[in-house]
PDB file of N, CA and C in Angstrom:
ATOM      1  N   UNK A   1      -4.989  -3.131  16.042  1.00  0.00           N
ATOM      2  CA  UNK A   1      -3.647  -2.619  16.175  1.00  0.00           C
ATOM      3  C   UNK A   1      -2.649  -3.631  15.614  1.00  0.00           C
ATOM      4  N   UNK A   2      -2.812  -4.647  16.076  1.00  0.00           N
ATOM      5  CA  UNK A   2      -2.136  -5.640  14.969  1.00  0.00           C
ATOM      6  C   UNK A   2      -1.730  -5.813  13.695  1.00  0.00           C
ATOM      7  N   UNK A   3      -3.034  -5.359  12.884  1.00  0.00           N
ATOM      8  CA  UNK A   3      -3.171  -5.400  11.807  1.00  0.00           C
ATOM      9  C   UNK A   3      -2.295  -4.112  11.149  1.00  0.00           C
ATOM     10  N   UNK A   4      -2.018  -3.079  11.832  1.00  0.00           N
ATOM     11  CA  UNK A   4      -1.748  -2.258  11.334  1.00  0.00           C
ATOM     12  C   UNK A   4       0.129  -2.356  11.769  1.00  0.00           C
ATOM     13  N   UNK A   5       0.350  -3.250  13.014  1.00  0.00           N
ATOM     14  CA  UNK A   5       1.753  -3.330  12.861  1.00  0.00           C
ATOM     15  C   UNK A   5       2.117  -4.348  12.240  1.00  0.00           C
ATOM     16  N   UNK A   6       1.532  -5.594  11.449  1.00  0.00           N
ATOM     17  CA  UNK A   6       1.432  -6.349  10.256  1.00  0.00           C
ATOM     18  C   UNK A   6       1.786  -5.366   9.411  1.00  0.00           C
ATOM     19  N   UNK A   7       1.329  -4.321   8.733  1.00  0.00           N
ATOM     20  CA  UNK A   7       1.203  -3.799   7.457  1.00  0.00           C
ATOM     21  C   UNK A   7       2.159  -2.662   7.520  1.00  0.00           C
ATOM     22  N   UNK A   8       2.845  -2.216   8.557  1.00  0.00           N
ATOM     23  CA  UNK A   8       3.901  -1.389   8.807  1.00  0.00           C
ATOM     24  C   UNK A   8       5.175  -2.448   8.492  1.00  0.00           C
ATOM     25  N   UNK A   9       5.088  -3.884   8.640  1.00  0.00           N
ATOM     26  CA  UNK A   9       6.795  -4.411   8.989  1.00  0.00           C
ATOM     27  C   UNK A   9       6.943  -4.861   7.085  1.00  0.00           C
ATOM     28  N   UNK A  10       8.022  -5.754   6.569  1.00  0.00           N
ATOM     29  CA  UNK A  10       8.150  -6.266   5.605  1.00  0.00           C
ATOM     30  C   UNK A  10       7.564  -6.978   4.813  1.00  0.00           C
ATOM     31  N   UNK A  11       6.605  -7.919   5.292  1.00  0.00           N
ATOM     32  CA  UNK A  11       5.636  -8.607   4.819  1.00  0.00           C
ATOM     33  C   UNK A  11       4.518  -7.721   4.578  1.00  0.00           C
ATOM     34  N   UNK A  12       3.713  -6.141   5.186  1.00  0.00           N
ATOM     35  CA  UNK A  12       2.844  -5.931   4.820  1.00  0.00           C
ATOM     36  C   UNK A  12       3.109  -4.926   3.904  1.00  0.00           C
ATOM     37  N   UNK A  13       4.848  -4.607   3.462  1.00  0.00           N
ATOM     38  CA  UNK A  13       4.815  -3.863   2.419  1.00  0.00           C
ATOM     39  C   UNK A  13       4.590  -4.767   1.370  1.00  0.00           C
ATOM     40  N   UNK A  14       5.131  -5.800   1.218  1.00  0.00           N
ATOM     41  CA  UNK A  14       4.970  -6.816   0.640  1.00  0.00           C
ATOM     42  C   UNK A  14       3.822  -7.092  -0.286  1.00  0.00           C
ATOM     43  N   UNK A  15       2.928  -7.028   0.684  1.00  0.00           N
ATOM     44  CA  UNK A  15       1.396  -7.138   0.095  1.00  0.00           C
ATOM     45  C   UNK A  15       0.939  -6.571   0.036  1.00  0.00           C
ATOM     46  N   UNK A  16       1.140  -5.088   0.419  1.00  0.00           N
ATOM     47  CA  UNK A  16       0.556  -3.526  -0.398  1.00  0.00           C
ATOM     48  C   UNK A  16       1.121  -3.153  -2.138  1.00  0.00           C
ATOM     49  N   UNK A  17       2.248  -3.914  -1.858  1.00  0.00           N
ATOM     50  CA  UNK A  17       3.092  -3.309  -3.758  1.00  0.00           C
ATOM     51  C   UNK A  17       2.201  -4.719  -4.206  1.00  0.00           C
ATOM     52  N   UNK A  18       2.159  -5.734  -4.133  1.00  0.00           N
ATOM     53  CA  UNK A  18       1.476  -6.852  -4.323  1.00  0.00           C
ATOM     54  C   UNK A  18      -0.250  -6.419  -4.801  1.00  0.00           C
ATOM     55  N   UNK A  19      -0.614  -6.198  -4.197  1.00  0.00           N
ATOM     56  CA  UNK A  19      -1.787  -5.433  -4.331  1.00  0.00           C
ATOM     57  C   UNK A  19      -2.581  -4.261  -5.513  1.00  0.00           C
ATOM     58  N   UNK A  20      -1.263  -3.527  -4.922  1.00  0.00           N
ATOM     59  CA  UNK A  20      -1.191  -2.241  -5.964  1.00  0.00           C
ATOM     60  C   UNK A  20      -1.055  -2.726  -7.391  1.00  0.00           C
ATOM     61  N   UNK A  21      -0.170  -3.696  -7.600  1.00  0.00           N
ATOM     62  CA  UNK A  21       0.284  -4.311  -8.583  1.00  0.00           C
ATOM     63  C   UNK A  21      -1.253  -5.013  -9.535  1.00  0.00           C
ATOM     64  N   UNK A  22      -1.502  -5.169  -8.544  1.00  0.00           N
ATOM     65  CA  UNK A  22      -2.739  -6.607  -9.172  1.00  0.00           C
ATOM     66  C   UNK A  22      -3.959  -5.454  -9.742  1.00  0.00           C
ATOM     67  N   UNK A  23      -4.319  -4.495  -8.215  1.00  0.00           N
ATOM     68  CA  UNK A  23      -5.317  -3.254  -8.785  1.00  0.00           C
ATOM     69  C   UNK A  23      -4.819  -2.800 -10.254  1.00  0.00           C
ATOM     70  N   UNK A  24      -3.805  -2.385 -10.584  1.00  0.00           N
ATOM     71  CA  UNK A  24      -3.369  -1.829 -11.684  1.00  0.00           C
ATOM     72  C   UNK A  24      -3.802  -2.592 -13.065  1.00  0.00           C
ATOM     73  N   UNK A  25      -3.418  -3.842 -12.943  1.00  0.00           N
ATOM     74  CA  UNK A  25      -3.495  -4.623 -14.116  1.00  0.00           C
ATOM     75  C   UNK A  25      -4.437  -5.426 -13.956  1.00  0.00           C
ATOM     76  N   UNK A  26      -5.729  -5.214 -12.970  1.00  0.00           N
ATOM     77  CA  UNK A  26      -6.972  -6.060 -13.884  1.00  0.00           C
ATOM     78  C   UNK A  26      -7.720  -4.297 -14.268  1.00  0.00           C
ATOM     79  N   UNK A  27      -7.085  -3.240 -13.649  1.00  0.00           N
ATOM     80  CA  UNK A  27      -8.309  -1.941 -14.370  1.00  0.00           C
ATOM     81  C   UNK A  27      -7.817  -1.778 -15.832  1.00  0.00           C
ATOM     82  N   UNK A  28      -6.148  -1.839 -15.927  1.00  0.00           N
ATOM     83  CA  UNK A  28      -5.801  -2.173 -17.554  1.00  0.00           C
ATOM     84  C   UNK A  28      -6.305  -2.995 -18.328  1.00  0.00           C
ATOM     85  N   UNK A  29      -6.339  -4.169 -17.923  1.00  0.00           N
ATOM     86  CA  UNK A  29      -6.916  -5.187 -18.711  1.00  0.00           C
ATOM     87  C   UNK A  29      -8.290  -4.749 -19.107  1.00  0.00           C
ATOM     88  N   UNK A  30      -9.366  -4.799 -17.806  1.00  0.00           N
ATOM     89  CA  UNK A  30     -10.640  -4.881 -18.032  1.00  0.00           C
ATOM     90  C   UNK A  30     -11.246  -3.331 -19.005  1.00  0.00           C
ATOM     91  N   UNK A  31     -10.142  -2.244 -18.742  1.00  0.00           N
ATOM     92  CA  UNK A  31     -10.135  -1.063 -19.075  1.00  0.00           C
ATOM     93  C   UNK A  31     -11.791  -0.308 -18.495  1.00  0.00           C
ATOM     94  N   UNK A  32     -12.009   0.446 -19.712  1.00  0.00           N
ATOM     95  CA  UNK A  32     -12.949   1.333 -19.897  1.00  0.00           C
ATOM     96  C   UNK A  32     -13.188   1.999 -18.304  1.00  0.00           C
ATOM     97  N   UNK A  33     -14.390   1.476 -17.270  1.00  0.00           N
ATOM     98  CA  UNK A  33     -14.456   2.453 -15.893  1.00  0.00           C
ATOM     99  C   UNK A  33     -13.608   2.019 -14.871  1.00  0.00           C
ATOM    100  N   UNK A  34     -13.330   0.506 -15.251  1.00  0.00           N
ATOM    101  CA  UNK A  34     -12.387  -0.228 -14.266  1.00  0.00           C
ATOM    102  C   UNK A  34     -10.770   0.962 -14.375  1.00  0.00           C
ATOM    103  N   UNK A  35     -10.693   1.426 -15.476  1.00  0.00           N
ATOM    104  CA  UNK A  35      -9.273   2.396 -15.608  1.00  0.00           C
ATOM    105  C   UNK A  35      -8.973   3.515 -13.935  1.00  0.00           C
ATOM    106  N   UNK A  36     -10.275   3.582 -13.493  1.00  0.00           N
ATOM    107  CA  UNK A  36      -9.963   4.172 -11.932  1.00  0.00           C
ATOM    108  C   UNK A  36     -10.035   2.947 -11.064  1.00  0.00           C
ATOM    109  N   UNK A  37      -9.456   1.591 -11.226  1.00  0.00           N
ATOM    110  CA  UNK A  37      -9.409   1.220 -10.517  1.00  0.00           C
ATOM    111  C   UNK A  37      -7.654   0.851 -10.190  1.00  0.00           C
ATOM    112  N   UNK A  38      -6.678   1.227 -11.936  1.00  0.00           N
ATOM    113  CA  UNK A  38      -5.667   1.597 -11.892  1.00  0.00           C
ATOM    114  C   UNK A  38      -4.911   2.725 -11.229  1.00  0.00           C
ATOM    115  N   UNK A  39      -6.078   3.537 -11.048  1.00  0.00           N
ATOM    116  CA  UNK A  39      -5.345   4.988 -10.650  1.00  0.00           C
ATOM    117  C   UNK A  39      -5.314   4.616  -9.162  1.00  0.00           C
ATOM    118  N   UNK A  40      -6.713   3.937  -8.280  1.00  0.00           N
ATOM    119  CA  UNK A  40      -6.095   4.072  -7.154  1.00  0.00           C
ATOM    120  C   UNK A  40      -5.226   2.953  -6.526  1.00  0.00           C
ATOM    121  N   UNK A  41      -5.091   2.214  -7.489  1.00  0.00           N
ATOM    122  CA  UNK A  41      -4.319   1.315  -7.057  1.00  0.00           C
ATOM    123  C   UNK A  41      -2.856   1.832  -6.975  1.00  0.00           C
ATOM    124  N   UNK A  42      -2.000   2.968  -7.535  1.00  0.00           N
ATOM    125  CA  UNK A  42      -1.156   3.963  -7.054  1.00  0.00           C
ATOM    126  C   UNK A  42      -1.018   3.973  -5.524  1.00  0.00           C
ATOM    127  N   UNK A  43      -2.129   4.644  -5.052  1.00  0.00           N
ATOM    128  CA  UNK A  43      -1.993   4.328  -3.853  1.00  0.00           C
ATOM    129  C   UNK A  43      -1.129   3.234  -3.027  1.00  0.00           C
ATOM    130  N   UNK A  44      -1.430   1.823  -2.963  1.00  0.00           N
ATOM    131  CA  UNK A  44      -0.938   1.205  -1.961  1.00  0.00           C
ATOM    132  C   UNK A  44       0.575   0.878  -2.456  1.00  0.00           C
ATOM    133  N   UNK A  45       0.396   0.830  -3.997  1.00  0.00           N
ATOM    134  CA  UNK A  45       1.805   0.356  -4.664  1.00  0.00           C
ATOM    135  C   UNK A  45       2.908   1.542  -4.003  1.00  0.00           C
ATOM    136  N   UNK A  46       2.500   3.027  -4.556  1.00  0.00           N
ATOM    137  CA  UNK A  46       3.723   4.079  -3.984  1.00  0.00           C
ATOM    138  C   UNK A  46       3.773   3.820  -2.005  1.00  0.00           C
ATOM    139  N   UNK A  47       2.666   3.340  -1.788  1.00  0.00           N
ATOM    140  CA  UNK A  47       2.625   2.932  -0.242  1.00  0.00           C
ATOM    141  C   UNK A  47       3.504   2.406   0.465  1.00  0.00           C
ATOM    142  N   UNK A  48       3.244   0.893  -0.265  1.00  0.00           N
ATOM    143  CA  UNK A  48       4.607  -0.159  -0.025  1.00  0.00           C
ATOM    144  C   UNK A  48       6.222   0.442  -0.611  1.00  0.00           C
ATOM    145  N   UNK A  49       5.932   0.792  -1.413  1.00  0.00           N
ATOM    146  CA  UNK A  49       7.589   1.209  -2.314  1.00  0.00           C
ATOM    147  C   UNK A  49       8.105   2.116  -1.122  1.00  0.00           C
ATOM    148  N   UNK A  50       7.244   2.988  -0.836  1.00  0.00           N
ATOM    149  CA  UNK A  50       7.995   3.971   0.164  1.00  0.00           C
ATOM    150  C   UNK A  50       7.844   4.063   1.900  1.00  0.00           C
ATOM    151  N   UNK A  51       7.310   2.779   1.787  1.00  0.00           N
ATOM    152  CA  UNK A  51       7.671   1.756   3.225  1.00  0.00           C
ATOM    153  C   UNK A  51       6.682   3.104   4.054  1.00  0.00           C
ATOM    154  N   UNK A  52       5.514   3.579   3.873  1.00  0.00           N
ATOM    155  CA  UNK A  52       3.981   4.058   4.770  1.00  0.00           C
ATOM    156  C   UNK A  52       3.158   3.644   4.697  1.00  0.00           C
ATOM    157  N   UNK A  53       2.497   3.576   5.789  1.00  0.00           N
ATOM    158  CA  UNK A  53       0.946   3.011   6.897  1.00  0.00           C
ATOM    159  C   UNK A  53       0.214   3.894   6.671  1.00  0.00           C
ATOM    160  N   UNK A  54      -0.453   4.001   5.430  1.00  0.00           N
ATOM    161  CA  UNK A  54      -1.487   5.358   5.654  1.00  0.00           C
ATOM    162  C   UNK A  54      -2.585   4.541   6.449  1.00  0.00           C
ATOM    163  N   UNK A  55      -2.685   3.842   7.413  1.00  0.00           N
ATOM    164  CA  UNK A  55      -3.969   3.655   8.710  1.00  0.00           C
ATOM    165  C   UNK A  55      -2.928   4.199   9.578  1.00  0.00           C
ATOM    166  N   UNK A  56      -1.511   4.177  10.116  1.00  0.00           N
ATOM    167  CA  UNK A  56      -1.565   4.195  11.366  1.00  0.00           C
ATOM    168  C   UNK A  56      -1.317   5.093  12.228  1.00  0.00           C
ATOM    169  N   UNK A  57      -1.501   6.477  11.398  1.00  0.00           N
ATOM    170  CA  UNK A  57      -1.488   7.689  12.259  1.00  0.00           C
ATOM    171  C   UNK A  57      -3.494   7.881  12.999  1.00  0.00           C
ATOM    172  N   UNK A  58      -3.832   6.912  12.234  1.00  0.00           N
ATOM    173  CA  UNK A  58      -5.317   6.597  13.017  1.00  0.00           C
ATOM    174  C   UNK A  58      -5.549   6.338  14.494  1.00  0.00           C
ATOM    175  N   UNK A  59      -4.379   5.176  14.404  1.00  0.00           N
ATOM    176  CA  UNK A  59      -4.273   4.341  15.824  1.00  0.00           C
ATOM    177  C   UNK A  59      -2.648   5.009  16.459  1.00  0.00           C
ATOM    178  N   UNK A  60      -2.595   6.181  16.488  1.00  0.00           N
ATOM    179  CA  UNK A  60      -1.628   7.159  17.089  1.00  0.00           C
ATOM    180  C   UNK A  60      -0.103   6.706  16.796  1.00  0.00           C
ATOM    181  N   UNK A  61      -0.338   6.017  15.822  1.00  0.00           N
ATOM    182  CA  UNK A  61       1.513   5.146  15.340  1.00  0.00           C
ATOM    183  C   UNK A  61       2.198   6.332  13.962  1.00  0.00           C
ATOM    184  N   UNK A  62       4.001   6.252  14.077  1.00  0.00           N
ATOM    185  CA  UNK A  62       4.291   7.122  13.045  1.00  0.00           C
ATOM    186  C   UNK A  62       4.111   6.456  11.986  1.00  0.00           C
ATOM    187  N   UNK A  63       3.606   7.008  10.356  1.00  0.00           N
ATOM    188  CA  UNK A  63       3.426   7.177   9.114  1.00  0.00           C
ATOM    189  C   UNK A  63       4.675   6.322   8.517  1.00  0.00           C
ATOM    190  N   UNK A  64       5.738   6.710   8.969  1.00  0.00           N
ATOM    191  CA  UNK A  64       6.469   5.770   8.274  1.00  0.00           C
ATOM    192  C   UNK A  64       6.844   4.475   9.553  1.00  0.00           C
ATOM    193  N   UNK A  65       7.185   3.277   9.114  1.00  0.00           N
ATOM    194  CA  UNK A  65       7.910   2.247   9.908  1.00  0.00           C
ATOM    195  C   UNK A  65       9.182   2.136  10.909  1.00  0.00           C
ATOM    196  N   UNK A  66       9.508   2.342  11.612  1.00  0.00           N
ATOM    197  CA  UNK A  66      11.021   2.712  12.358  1.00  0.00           C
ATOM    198  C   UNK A  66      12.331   1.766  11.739  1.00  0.00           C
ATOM    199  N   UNK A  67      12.053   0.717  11.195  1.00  0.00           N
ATOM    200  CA  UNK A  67      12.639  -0.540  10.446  1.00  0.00           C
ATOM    201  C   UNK A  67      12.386  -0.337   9.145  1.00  0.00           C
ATOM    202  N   UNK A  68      11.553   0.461   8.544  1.00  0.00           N
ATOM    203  CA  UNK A  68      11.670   1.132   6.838  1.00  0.00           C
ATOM    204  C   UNK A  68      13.133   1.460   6.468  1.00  0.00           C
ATOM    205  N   UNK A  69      13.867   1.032   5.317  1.00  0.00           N
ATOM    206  CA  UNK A  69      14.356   1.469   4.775  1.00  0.00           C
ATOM    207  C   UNK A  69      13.855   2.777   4.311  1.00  0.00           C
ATOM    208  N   UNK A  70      14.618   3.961   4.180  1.00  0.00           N
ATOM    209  CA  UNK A  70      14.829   5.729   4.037  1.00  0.00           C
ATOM    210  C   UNK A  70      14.293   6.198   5.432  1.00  0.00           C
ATOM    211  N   UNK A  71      14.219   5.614   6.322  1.00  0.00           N
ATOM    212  CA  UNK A  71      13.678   6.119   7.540  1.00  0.00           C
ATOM    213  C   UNK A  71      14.806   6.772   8.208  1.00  0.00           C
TER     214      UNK A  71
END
């Protein structure tokens, strides 16, 4: 549960666009099958940008952050 209110506050958007970022540009670089490793790296990047926890409707918490900006 921690972990998941880590990754809900500022710092774990932080390191989801961080992330997303990095997935993106070693599947570009390395290309050819690594290229789906760009696509899902979408995922955490639009994640962080739009301030959601896709774990924490797992552990019964809301989807978006209450301290998110557009909330």
């Amino acid at each position: 549960m921690t972990f998941v209110n880590f990754m809900s506050g500022g710092t774990g958007r932080a390191v989801r666009i961080v992330v997303g970022l990095a997935m993106i540009a070693i599947g570009l670089v390395l290309g050819g099958g690594w290229l789906a490793l760009s696509i899902v790296g979408l995922v955490p990047l639009a994640a962080g940008a739009l301030g959601l926890c896709v774990l924490a409707p797992l552990f019964h918490l809301p989807l978006r952050a209450t301290g998110s900006p557009g909330a």
